[in-house]
N, C-alpha and C. Protein backbone atom coordinates (compact mmCIF):
# COMPACT_ATOMS: atom_id res chain seq x y z
N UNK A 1 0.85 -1.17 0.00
CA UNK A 1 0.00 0.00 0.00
C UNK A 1 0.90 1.24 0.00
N UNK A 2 0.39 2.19 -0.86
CA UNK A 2 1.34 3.77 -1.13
C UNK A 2 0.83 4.60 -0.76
N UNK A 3 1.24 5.31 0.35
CA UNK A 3 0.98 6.25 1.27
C UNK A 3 1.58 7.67 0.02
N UNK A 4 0.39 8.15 -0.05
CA UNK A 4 1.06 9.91 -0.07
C UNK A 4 1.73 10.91 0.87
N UNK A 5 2.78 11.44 0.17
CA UNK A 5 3.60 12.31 0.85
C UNK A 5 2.57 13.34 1.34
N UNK A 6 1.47 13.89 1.14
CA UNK A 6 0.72 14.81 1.71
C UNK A 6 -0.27 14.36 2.50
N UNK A 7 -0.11 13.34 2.70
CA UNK A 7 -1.22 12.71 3.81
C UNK A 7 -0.34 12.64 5.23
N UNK A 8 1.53 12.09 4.73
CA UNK A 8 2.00 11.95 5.71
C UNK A 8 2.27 13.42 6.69
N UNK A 9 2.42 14.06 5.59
CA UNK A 9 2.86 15.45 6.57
C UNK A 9 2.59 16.04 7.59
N UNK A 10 1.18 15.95 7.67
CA UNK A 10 0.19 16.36 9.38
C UNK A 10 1.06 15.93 10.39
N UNK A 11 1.18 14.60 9.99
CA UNK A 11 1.78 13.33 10.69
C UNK A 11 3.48 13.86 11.55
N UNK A 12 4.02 14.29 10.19
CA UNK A 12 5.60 14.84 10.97
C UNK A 12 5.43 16.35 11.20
N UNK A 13 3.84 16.86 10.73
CA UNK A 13 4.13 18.24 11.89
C UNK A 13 4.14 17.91 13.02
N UNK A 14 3.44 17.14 13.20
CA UNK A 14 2.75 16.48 14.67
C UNK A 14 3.67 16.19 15.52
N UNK A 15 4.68 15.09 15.04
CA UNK A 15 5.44 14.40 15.71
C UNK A 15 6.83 15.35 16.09
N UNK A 16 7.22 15.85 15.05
CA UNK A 16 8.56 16.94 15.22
C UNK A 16 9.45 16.06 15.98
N UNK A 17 9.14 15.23 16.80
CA UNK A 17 10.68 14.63 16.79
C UNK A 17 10.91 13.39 15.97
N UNK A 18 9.56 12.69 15.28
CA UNK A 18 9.67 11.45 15.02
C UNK A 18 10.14 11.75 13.52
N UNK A 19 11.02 10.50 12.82
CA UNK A 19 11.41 10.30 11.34
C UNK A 19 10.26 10.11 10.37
N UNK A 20 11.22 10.17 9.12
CA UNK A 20 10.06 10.21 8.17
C UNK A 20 9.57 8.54 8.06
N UNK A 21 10.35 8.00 7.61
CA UNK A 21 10.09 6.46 8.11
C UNK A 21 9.38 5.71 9.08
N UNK A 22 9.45 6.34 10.42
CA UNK A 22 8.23 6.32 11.32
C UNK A 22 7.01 6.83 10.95
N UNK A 23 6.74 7.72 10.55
CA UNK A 23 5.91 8.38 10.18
C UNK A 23 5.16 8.05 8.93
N UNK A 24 5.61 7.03 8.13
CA UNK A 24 5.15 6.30 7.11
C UNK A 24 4.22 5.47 7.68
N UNK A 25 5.22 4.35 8.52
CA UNK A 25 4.60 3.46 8.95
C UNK A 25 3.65 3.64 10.26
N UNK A 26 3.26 4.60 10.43
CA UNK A 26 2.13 4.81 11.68
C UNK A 26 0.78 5.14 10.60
N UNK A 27 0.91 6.05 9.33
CA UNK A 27 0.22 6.34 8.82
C UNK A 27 -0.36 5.11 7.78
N UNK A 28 0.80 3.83 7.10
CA UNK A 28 0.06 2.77 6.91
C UNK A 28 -0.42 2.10 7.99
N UNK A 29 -0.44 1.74 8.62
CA UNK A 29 -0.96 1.02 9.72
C UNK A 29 -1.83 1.47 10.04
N UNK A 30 -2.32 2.82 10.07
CA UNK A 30 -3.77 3.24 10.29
C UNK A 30 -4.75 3.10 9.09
N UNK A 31 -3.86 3.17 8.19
CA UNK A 31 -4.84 3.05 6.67
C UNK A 31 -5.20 1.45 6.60
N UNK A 32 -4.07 0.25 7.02
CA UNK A 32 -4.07 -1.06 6.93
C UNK A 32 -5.64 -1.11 8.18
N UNK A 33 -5.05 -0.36 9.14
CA UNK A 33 -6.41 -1.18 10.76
C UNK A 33 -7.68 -0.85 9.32
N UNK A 34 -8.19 0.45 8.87
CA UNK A 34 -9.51 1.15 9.07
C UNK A 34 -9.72 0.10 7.62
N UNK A 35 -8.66 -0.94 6.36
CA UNK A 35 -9.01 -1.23 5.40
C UNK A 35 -9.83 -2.46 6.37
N UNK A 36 -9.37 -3.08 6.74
CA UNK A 36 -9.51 -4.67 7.96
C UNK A 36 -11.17 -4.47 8.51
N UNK A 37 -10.69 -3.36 8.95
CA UNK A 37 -12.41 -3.22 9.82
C UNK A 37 -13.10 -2.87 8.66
N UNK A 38 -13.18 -2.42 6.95
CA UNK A 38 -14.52 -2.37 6.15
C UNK A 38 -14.47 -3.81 5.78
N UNK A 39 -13.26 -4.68 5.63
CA UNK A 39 -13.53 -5.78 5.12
C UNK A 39 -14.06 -6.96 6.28
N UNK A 40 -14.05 -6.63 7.32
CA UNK A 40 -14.87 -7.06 8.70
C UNK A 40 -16.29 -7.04 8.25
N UNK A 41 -16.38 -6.03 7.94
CA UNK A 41 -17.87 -5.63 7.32
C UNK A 41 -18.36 -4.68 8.43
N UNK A 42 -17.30 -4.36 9.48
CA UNK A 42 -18.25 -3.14 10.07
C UNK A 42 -18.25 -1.76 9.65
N UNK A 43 -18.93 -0.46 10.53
CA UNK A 43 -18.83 0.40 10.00
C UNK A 43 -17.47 1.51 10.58
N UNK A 44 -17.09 2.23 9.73
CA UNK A 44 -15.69 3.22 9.81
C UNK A 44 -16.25 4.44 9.93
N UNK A 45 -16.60 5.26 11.27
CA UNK A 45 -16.52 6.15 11.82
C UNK A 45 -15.20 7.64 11.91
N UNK A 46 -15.09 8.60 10.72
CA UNK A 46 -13.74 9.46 10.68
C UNK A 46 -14.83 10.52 11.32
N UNK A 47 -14.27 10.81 12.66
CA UNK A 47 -14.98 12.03 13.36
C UNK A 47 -14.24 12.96 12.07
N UNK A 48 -15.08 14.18 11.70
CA UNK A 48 -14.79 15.36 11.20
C UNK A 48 -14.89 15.15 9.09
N UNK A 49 -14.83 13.93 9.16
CA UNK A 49 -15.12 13.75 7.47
C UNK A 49 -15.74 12.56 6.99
N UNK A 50 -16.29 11.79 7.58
CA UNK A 50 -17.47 10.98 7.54
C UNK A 50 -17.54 9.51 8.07
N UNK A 51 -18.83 8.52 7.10
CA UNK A 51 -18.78 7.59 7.72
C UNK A 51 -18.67 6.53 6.57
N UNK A 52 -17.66 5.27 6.71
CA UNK A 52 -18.24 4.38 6.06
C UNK A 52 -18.77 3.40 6.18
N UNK A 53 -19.99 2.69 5.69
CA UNK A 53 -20.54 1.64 5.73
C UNK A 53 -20.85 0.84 5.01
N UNK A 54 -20.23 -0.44 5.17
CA UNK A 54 -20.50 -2.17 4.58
C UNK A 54 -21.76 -2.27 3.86
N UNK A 55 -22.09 -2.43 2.93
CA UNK A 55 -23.79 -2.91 2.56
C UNK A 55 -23.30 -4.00 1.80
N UNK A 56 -24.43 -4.76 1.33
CA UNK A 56 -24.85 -6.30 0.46
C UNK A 56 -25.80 -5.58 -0.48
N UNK A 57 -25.80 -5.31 -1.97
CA UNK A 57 -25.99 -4.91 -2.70
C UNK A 57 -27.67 -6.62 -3.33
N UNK A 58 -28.79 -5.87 -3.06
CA UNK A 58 -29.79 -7.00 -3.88
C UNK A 58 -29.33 -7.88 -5.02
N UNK A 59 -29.40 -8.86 -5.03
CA UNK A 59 -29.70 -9.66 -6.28
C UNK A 59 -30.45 -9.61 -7.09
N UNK A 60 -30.10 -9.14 -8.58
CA UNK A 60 -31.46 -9.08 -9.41
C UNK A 60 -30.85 -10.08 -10.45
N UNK A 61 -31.91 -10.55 -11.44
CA UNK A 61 -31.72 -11.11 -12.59
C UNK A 61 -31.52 -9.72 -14.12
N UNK A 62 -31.21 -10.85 -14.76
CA UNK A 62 -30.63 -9.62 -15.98
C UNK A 62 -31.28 -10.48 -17.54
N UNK A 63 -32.34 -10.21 -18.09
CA UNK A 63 -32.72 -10.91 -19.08
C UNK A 63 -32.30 -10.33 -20.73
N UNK A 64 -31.70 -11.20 -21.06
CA UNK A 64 -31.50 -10.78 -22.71
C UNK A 64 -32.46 -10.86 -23.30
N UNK A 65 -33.36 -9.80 -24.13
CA UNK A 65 -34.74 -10.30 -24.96
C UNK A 65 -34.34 -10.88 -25.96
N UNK A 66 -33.53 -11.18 -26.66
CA UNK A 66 -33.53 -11.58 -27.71
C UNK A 66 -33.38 -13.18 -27.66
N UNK A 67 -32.44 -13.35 -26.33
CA UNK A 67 -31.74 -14.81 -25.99
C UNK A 67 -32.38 -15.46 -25.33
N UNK A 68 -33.46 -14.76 -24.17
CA UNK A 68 -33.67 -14.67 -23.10
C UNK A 68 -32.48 -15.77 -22.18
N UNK A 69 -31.34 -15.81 -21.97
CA UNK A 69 -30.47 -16.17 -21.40
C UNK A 69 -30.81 -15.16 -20.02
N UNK A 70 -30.48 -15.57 -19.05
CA UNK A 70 -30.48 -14.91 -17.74
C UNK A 70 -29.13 -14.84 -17.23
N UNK A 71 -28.98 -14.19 -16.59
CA UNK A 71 -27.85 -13.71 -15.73
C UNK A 71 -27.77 -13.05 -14.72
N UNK A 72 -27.70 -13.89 -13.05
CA UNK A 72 -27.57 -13.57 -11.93
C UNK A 72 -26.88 -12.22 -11.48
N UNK A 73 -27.07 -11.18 -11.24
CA UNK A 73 -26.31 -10.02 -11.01
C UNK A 73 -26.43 -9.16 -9.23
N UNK A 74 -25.54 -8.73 -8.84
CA UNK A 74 -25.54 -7.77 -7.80
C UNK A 74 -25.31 -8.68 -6.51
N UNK A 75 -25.89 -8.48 -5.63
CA UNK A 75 -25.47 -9.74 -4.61
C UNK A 75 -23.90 -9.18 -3.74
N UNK A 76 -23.07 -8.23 -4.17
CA UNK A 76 -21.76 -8.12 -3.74
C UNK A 76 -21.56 -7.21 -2.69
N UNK A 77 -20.80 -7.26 -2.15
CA UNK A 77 -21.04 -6.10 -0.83
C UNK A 77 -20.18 -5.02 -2.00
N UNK A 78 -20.21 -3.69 -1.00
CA UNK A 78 -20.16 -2.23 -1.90
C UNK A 78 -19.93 -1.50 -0.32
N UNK A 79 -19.23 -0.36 -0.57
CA UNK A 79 -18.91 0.95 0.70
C UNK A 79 -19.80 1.88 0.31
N UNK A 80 -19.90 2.29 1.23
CA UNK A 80 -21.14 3.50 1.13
C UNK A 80 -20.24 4.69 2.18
N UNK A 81 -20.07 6.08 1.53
CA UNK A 81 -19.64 7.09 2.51
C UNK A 81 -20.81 8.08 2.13
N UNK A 82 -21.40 8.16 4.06
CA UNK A 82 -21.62 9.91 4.20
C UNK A 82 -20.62 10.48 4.39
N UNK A 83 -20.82 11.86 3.86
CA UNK A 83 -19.77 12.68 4.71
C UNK A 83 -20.27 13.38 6.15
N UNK A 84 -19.24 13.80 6.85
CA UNK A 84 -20.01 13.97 8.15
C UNK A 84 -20.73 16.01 7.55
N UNK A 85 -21.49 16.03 7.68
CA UNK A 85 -22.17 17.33 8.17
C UNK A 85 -21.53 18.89 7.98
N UNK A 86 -20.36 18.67 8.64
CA UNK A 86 -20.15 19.90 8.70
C UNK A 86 -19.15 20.19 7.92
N UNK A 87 -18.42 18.95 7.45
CA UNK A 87 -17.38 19.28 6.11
C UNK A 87 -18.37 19.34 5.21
N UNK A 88 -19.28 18.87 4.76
CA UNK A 88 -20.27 19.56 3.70
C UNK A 88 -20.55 21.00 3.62
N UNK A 89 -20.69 21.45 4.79
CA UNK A 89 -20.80 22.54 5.28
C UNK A 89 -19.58 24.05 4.57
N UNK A 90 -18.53 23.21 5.30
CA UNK A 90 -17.24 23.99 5.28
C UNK A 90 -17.12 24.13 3.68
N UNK A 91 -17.74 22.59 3.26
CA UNK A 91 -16.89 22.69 1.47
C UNK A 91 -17.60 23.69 1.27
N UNK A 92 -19.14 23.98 1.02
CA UNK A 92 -19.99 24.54 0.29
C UNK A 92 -19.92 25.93 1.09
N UNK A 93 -19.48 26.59 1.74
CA UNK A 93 -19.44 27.88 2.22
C UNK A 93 -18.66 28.90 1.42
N UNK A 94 -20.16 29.57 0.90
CA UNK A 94 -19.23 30.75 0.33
C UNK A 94 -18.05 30.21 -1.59
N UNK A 95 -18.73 29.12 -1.27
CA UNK A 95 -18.48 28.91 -2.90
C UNK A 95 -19.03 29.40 -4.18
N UNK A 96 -20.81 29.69 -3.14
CA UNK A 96 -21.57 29.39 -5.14
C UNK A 96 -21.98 28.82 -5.64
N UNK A 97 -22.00 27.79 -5.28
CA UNK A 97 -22.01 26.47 -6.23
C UNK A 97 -20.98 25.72 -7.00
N UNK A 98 -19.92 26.84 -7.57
CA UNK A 98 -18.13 26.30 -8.50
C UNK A 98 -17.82 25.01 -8.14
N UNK A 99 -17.82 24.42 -9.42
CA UNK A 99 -17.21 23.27 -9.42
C UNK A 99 -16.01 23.35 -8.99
N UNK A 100 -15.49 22.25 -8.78
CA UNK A 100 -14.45 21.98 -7.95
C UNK A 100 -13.11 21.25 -9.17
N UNK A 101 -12.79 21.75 -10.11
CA UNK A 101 -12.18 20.66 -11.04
C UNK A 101 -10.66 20.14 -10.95
């Protein structure tokens, strides 16, 4: 797993005494715990930028008219993120509406 250099940075403002190498590996290891717990299937709680949650996506059938061959579809689990509230908030303040590109 490839950690971005701008994800780590918070990380060695934070630490100021710790290496960059430390500081890698605290930041995979948090990305490794939070991958473990969606594939647990529970839900991932980020106070301040949202939530994610496990779902099981329905099973439907899929009919060809012409073949009528069928084909079993959906059935797979899928992530679902809210964002929390008030970063919605923060994004959309005083924007406008402007896309974001």
């Amino acid at each position: 797993m490839r950690v971005d250099g701008a994800l780590v940075q918070p990380f060695l403002d934070f630490s100021r005494g710790l290496d960059r190498e430390l500081s890698d590996l605290l930041v995979q290891s948090l990305l490794q715990r939070m991958r473990h717990t969606l594939l647990e299937g529970h839900t991932l709680e980020a106070p301040g930028i949202g939530e994610f949650t496990v779902r099981r996506r329905d099973p439907y059938a899929l009919v060809n008219p012409i073949s009528g061959q069928t084909w079993a579809l959906g059935g797979e689990r899928i992530i679902l993120f809210r964002p929390d509230r008030q970063l919605l908030k923060d994004l959309n303040a005083g924007h406008g509406g402007d896309d974001v590109a």
